[in-house]
Protein backbone atom coordinates (compact mmCIF):
# COMPACT_ATOMS: atom_id res chain seq x y z
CA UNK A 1 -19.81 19.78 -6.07
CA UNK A 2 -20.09 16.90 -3.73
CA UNK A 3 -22.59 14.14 -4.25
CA UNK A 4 -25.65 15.18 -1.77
CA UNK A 5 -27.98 12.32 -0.09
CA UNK A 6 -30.70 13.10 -2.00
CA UNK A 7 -28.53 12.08 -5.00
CA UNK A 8 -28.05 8.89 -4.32
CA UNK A 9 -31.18 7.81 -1.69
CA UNK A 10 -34.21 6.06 -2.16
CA UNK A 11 -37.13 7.89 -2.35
CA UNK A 12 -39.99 5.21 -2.18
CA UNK A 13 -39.89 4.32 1.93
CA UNK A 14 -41.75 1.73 3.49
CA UNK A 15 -42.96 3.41 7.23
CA UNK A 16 -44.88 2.09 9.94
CA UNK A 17 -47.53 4.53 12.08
CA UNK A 18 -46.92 4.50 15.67
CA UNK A 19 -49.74 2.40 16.15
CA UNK A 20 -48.88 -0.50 13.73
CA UNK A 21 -49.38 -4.04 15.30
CA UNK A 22 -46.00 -6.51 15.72
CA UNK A 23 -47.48 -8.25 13.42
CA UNK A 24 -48.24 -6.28 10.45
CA UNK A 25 -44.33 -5.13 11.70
CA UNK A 26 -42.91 -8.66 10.75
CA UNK A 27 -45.33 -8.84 7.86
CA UNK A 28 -43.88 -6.00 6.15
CA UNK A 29 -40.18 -6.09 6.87
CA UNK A 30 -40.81 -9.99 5.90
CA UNK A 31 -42.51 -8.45 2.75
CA UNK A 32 -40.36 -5.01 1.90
CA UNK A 33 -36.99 -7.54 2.71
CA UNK A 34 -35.81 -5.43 5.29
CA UNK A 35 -34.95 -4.79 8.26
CA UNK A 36 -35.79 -1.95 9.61
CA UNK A 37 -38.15 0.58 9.49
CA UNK A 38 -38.94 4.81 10.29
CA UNK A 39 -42.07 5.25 12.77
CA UNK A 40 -43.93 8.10 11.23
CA UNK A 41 -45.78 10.84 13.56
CA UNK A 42 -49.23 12.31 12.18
CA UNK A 43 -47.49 15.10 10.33
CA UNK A 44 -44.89 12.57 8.79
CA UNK A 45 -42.40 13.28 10.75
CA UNK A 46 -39.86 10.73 11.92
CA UNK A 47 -39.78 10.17 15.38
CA UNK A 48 -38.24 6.46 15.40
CA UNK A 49 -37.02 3.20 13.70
CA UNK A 50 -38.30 -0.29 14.44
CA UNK A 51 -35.80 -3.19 13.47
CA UNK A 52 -35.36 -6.89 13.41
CA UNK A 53 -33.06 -6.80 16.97
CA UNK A 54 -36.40 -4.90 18.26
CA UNK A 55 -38.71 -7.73 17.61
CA UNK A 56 -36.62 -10.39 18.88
CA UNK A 57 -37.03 -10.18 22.55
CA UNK A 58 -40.41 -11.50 22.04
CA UNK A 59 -39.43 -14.41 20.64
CA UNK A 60 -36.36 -14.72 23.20
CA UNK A 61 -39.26 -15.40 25.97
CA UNK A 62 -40.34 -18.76 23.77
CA UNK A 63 -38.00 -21.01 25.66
CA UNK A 64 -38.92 -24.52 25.02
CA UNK A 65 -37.62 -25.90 28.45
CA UNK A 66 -39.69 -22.85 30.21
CA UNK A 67 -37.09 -21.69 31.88
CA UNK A 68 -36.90 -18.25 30.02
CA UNK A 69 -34.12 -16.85 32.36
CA UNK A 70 -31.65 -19.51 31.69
CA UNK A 71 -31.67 -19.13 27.64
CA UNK A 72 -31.52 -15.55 27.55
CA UNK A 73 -34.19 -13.69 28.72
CA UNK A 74 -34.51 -9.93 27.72
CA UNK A 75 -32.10 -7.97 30.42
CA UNK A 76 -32.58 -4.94 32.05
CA UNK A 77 -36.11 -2.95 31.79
CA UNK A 78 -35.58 -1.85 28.10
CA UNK A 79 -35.44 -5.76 26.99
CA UNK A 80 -38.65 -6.61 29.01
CA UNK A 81 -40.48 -3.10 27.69
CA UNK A 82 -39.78 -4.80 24.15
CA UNK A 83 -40.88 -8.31 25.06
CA UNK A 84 -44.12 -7.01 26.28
CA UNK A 85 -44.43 -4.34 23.45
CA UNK A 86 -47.10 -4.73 20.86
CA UNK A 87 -46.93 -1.96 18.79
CA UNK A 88 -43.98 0.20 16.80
CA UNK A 89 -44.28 3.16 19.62
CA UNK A 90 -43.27 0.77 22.36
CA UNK A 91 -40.94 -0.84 19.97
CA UNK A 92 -39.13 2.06 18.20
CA UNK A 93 -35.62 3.15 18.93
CA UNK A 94 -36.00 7.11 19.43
CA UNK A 95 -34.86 9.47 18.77
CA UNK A 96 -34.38 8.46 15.30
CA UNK A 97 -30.53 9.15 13.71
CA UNK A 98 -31.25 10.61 10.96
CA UNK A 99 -29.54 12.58 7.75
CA UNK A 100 -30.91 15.33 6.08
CA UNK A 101 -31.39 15.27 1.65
CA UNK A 102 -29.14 17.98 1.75
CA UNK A 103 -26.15 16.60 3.43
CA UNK A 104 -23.00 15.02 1.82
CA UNK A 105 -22.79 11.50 1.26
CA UNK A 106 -19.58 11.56 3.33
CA UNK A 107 -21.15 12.88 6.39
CA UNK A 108 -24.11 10.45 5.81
CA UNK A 109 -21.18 7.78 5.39
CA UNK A 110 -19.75 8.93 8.99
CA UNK A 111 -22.61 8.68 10.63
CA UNK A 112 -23.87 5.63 9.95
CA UNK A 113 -20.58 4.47 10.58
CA UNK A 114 -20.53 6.00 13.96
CA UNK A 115 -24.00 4.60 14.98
CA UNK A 116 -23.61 1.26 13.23
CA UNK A 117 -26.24 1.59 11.39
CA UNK A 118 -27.18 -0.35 7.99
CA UNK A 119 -29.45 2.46 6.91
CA UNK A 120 -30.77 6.07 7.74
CA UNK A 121 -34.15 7.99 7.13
CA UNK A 122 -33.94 11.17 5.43
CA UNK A 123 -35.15 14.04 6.43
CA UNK A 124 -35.96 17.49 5.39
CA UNK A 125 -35.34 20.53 7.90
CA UNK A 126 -38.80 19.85 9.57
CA UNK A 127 -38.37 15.94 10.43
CA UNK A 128 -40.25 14.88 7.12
CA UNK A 129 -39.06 11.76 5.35
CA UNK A 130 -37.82 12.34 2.65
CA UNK A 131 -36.46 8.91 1.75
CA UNK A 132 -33.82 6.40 3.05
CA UNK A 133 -30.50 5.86 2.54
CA UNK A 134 -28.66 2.42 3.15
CA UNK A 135 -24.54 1.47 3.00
CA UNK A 136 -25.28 0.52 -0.79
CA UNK A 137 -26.62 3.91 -1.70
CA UNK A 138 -23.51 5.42 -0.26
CA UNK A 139 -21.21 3.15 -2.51
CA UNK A 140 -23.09 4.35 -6.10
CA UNK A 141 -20.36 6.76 -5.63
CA UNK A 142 -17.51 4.41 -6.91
CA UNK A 143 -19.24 3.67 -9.72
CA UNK A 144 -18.60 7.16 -11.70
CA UNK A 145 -16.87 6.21 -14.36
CA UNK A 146 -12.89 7.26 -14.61
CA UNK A 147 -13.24 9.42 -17.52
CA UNK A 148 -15.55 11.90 -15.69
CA UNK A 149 -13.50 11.64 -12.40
CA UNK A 150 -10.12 13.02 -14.75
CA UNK A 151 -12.52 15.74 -15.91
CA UNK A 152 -13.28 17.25 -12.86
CA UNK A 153 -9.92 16.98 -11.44
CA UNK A 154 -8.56 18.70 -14.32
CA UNK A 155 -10.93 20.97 -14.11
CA UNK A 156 -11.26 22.15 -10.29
CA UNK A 157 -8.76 21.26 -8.57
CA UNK A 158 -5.37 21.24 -10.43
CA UNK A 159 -6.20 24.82 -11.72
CA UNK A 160 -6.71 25.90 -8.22
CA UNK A 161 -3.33 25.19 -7.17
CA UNK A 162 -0.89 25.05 -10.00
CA UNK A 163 -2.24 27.75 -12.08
CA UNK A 164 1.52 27.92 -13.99
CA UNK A 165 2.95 24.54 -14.00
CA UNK A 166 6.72 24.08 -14.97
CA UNK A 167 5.62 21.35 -17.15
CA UNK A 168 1.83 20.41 -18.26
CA UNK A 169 -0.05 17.95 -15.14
CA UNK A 170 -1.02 15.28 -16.67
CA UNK A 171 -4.18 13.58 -14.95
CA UNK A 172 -4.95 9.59 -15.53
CA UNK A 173 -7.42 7.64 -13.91
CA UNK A 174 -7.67 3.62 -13.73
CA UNK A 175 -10.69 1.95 -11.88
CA UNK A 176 -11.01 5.00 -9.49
CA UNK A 177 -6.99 5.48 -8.73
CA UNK A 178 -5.94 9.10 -9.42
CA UNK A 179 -2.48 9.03 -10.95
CA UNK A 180 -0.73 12.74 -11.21
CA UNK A 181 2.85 13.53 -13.05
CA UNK A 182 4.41 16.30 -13.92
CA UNK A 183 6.79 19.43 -12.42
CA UNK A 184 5.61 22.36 -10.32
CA UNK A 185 6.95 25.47 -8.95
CA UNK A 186 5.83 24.89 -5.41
CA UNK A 187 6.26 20.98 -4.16
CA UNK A 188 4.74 22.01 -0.87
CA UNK A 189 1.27 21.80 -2.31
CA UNK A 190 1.80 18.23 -3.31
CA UNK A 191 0.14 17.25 -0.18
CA UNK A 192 -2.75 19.60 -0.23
CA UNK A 193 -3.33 18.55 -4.00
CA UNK A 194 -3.45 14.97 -2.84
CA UNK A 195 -6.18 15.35 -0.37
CA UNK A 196 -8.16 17.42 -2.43
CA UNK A 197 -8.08 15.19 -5.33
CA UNK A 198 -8.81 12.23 -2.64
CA UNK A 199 -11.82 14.33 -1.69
CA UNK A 200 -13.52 13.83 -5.31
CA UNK A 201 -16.61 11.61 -5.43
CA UNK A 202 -15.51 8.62 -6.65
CA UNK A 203 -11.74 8.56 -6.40
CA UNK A 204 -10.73 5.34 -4.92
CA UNK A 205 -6.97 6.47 -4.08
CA UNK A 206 -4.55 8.75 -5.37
CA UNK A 207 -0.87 8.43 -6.79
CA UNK A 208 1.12 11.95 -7.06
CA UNK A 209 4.16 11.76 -9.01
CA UNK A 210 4.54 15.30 -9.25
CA UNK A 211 8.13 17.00 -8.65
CA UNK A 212 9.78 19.95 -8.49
CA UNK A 213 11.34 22.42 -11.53
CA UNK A 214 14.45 20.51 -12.91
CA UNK A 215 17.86 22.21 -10.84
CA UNK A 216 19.52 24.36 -12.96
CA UNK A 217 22.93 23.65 -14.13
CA UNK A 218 26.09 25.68 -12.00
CA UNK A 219 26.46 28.99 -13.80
CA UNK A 220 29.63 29.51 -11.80
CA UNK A 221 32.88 27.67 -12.40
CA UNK A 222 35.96 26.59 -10.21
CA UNK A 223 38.47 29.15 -10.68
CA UNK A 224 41.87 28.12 -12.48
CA UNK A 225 44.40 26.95 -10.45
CA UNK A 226 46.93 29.23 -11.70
CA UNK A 227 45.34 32.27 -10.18
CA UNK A 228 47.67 34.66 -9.13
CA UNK A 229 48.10 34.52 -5.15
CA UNK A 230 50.57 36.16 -2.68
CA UNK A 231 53.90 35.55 -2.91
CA UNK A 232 55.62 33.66 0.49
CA UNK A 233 59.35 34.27 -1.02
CA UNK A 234 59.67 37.75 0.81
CA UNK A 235 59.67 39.59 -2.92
CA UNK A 236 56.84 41.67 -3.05
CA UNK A 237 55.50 40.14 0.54
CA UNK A 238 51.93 41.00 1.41
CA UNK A 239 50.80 41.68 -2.45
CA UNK A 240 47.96 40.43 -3.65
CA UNK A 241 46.98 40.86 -7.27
């Protein structure tokens, strides 16, 4: 089975309400070290995230030649809303992206990759937090050692393919790199194997080696060259023996 995000998050989450003060804000990303943070409704649902980049167009209005348009000021009405905010529901990012406990860690994986995010709340099917999961959690993966990775490939996924091998598949593993030898009966599953054994938690890449049944040798010899053949002398013309 696939490592889930509730295998690998962390359960004890720092959350703001959405009427927590800037400053308590800074105070406990300052104190939790990080940076960012779920907004929590009444029923503990999430229904945002506060981070760092949210709490800096504040300070971008603290020019020190008072000329706040010429250093940066906050564009656009979204900037200025968050310069003026001073609590986490006029600060908060929302909707929230979020991943529910009982998703993969690969399709936690894309989507924090797709929203650039360092971290996502998790959820349950109701909006509770559950926990969080950052880019580190998502990496634990690589640490399963190689010894349990050869196990399971063994043991559910070349079975599934190569039930009959020509010759026994041997399976090695070496600091997460899959290495497969041997002979099959059908080399057009080499591919498929491949991606399925890429597919296991923990596999870093994969090297198939595997080839087809030996050829076997010709069972059917030249004839001799002294075969008999027609004769071209006119004796016996058109005879063939």
């Amino acid at each position: 089975m696939p490592y889930l995000v509730s295998d690998v998050m962390t359960r004890t989450v720092v959350a703001l309400r959405e009427g927590a003060a800037f400053k308590d804000i800074a105070r406990t990303m300052r104190r939790w070290k990080v940076s960012a943070l779920p907004v929590l409704d009444g029923d503990h649902r999430v229904i945002g995230v506060v981070s760092e980049a949210d709490l800096l167009p504040k300070e971008m209005l603290r020019d020190p030649d008072g000329d706040p348009d010429r250093h940066g000021r906050p564009s656009g009405g979204s900037g200025l809303a968050k310069a003026d905010a001073v609590c986490a529901e006029d600060l908060m990012n929302a909707p929230a992206v979020t991943v529910r406990a009982d998703e993969t860690v690969a399709r936690a994986a894309r989507v924090m990759a797709r929203h650039r995010l360092k971290r996502l709340p998790v959820v349950d099917g109701e909006g509770v937090l559950q926990g969080i999961v950052s880019r580190t959690d998502l990496l634990k993966v690589f640490l399963r050692e190689d010894a349990d990775i050869a196990e399971e490939v063994r043991r559910d996924v070349v079975p599934r393919l190569f039930a009959v091998p020509v010759e026994p598949i041997r399976v090695e593993v070496r600091d997460g790199v899959v290495t497969l030898t041997g002979r099959v009966r059908d080399t057009s599953l080499v591919p498929v194997v491949t991606r399925m054994v890429r597919a296991v938690e923990g596999v870093v890449d994969v090297d198939c080696a595997l080839s087809g049944p030996p050829r076997r040798p010709d069972l059917d010899p030249d004839l001799p060259d002294d075969a008999p053949t027609a004769r071209a002398d006119g004796a016996g013309a058109g005879t063939v023996v």
